[in-house]
C-alpha atoms as a PDB file:
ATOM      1  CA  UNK A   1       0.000   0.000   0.000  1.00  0.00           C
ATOM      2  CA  UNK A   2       1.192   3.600  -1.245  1.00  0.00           C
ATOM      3  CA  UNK A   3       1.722   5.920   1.884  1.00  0.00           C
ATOM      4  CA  UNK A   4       0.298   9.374   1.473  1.00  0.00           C
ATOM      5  CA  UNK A   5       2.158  12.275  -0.153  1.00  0.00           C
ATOM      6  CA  UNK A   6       3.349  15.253   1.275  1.00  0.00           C
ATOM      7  CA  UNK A   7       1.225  18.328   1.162  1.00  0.00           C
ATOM      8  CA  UNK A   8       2.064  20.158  -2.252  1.00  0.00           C
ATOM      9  CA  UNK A   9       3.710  23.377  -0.263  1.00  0.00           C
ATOM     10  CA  UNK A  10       5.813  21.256   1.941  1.00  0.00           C
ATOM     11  CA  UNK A  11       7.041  18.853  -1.040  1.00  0.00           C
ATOM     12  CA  UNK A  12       7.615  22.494  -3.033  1.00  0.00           C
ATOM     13  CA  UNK A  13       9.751  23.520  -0.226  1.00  0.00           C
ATOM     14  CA  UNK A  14      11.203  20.654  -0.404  1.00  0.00           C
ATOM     15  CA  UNK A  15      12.276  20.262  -4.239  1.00  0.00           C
ATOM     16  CA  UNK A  16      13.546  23.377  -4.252  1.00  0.00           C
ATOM     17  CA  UNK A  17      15.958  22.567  -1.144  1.00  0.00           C
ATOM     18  CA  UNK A  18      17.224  19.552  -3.244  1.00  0.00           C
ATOM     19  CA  UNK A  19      17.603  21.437  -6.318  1.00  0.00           C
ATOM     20  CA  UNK A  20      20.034  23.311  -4.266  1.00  0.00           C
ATOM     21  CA  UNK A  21      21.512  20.694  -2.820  1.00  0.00           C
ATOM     22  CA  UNK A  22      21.818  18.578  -5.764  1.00  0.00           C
ATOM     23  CA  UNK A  23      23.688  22.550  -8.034  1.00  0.00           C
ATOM     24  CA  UNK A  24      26.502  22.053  -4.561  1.00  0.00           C
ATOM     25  CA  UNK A  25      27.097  18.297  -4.912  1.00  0.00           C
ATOM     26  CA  UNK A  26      27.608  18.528  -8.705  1.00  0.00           C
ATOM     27  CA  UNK A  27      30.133  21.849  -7.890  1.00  0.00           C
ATOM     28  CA  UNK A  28      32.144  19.243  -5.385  1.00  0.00           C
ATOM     29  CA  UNK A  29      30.551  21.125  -2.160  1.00  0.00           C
ATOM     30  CA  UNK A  30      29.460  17.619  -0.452  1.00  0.00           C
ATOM     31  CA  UNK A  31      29.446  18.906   2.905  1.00  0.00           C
ATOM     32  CA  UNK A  32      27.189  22.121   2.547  1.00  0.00           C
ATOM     33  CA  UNK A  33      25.301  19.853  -0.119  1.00  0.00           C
ATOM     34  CA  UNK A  34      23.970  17.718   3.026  1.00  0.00           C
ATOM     35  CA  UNK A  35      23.447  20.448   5.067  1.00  0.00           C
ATOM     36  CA  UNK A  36      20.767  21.905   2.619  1.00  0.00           C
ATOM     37  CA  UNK A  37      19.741  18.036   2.191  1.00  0.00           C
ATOM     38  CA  UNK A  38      19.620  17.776   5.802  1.00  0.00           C
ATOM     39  CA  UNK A  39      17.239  21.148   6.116  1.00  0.00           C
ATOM     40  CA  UNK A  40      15.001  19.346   3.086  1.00  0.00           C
ATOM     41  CA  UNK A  41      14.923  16.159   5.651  1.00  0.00           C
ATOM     42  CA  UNK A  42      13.456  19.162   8.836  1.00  0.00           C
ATOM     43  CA  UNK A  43      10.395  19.875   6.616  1.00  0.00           C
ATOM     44  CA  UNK A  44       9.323  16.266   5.999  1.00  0.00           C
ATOM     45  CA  UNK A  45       6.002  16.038   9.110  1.00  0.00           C
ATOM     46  CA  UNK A  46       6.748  13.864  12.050  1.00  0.00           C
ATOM     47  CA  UNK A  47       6.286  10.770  11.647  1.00  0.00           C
ATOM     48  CA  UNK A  48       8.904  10.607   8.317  1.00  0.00           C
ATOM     49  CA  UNK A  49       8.018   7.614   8.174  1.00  0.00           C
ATOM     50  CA  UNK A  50       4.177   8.161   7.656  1.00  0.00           C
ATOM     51  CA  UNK A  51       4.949   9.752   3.830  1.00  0.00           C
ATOM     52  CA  UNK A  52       5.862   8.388   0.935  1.00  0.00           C
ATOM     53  CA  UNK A  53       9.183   9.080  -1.163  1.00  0.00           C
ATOM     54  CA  UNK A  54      11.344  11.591   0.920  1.00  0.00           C
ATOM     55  CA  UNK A  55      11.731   9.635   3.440  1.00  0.00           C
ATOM     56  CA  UNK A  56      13.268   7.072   1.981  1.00  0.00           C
ATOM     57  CA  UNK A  57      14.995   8.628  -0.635  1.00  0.00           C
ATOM     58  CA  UNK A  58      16.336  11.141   1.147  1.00  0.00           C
ATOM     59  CA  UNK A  59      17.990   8.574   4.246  1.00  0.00           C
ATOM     60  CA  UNK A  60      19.220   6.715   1.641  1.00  0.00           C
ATOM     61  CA  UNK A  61      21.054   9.455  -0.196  1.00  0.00           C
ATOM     62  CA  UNK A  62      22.853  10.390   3.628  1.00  0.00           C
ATOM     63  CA  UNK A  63      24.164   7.204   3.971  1.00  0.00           C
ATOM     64  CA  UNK A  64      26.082   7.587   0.529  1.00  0.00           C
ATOM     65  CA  UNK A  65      27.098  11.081   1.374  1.00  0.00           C
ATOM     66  CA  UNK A  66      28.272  10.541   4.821  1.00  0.00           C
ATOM     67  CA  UNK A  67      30.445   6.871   3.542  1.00  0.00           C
ATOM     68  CA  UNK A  68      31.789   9.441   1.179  1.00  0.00           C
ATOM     69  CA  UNK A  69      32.574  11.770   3.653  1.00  0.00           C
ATOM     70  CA  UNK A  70      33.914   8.881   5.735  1.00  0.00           C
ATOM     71  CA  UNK A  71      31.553   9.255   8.817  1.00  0.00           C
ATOM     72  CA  UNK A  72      31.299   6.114   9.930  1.00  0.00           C
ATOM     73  CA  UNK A  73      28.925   7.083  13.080  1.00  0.00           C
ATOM     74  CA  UNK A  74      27.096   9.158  11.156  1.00  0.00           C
ATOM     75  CA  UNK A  75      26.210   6.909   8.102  1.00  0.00           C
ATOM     76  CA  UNK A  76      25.038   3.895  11.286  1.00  0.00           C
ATOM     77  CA  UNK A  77      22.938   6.720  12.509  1.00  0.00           C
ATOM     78  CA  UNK A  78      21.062   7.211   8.669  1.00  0.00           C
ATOM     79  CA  UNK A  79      21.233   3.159   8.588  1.00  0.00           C
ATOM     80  CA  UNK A  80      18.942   2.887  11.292  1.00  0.00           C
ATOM     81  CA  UNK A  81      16.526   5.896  10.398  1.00  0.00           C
ATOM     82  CA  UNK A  82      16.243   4.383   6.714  1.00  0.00           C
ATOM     83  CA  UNK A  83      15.332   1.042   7.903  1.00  0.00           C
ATOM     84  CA  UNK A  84      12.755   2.939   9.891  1.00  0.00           C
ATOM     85  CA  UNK A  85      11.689   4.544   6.674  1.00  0.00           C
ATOM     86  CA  UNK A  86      11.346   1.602   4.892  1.00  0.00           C
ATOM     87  CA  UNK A  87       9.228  -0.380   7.568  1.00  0.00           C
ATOM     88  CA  UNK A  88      12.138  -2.645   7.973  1.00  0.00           C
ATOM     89  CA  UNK A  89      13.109  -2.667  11.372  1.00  0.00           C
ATOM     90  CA  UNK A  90      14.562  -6.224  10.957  1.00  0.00           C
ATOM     91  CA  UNK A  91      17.055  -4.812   8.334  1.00  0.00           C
ATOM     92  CA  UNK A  92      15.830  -7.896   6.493  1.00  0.00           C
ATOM     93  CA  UNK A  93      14.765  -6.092   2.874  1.00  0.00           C
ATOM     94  CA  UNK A  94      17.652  -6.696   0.385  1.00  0.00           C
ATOM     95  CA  UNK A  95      18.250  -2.588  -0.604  1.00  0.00           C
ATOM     96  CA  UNK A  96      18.347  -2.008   3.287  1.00  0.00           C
ATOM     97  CA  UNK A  97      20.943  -4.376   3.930  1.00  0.00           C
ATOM     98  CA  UNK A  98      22.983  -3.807   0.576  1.00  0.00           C
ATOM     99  CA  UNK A  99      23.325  -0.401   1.507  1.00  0.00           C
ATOM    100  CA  UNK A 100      24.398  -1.154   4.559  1.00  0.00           C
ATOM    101  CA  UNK A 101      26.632  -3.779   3.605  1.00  0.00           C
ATOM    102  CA  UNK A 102      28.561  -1.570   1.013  1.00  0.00           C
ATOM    103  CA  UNK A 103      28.492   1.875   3.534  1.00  0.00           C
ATOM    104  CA  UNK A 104      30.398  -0.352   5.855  1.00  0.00           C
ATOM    105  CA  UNK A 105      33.143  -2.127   3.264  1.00  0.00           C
ATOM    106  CA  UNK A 106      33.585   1.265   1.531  1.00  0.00           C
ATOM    107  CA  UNK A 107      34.303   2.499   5.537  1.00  0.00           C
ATOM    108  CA  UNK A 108      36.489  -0.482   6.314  1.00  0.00           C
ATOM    109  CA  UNK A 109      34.609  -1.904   9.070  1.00  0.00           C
ATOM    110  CA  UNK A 110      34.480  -5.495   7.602  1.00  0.00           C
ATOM    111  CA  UNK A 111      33.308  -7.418  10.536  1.00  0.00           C
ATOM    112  CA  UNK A 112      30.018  -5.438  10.327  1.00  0.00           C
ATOM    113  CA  UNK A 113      30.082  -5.742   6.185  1.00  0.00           C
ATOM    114  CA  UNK A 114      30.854  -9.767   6.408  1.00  0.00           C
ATOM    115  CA  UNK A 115      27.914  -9.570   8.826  1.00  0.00           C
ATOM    116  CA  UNK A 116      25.753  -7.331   6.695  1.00  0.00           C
ATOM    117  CA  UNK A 117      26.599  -9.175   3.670  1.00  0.00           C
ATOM    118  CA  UNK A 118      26.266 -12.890   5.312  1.00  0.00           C
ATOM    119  CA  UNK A 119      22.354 -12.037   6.020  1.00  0.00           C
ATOM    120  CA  UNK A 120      22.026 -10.515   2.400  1.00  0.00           C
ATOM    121  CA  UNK A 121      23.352 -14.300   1.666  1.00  0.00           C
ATOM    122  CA  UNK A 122      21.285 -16.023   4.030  1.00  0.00           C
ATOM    123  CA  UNK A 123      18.085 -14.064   2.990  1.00  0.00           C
ATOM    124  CA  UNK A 124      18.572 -14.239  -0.623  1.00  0.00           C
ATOM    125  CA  UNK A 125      20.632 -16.522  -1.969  1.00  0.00           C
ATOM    126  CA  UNK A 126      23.578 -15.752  -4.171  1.00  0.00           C
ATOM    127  CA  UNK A 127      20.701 -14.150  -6.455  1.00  0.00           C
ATOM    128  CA  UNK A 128      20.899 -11.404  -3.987  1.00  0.00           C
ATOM    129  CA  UNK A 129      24.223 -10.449  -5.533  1.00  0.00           C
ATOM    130  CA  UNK A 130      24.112  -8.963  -8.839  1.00  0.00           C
ATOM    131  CA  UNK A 131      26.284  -6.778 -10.738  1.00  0.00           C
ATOM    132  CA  UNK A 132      28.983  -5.189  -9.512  1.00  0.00           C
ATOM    133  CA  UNK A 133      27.781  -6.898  -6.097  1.00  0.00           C
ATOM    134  CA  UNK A 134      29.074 -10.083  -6.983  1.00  0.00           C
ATOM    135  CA  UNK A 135      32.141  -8.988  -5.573  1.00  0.00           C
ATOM    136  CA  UNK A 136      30.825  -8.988  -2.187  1.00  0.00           C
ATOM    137  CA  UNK A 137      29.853 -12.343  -2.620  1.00  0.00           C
ATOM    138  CA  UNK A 138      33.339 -13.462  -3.210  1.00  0.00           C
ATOM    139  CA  UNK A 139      34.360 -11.109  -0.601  1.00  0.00           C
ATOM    140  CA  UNK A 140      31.984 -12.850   2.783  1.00  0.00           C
ATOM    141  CA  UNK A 141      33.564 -16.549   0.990  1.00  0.00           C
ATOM    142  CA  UNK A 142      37.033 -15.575   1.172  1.00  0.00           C
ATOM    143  CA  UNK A 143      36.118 -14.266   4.739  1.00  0.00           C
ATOM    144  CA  UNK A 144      34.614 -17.660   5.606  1.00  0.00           C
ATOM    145  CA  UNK A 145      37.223 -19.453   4.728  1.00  0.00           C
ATOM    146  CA  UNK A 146      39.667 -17.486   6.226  1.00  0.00           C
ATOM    147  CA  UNK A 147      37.545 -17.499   9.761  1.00  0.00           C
ATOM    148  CA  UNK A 148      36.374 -20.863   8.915  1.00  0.00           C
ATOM    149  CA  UNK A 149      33.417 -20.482   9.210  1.00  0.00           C
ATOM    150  CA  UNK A 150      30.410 -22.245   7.303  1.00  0.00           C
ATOM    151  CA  UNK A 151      28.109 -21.303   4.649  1.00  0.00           C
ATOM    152  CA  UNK A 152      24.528 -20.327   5.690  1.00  0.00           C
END
């Protein structure tokens, strides 16, 4: 079921905060590029959760900015809000947990990426790898055998 849209003003507001925000990323200005993001994120009505598309979206796009600004605590804290924001408290829905999974190799924690990546495995298979995420695949088998550990 489709959650309900923002009221046209807000999601106005909102757009125009992102344009902004998007003209500063392309220009190399990823810090003050969140920040506007991050005001865009203030208007959404409490509960985020409760609308459709910003939320999401727009937790999403702060984990990738804060893995490329290499904040680690940061990027768990966006982890948590977007599984919130995707009714996916379990981190058990495969875009969740890939995000996840690649915010934390990209960071270097690779206990919590083996982990991530592991459940992605568990969940879905080695279908839940495509791509370019193959890799990671490769990358929590090499870790097993190295730990010696066993397959899910």
């Amino acid at each position: 079921m489709r959650k309900p849209q923002i009221d046209i003003e807000i999601r106005t507001e909102i757009d125009t905060l992102l344009e902004q925000s998007r003209k500063l990323f392309a220009s190399g200005a990823l810090q003050s590029s969140l920040s506007v993001a991050l005001d865009a994120w203030d208007l959404i009505p409490e509960p985020k959760g409760a609308w459709d598309y910003y939320g999401q979206s727009l937790s999403a796009a702060f984990i990738l900015d804060y893995t490329d600004l290499g904040d680690k605590r940061s990027c768990q804290k966006w982890i948590e809000i977007m599984a919130l924001m995707y009714d996916d408290p379990n981190h058990e829905d495969h875009y969740v947990l890939m995000l996840e999974g690649e915010a934390m190799y990209k960071l270097g924690d690779m206990d919590r990426a083996f982990y991530v990546f592991s459940r992605i495995e568990e969940l879905y298979g080695a279908q839940g790898f495509k791509g370019e995420q193959k890799a990671y695949l490769k990358f929590i088998r090499e870790e097993r055998d190295k730990r010696g550990a066993t397959s899910p």
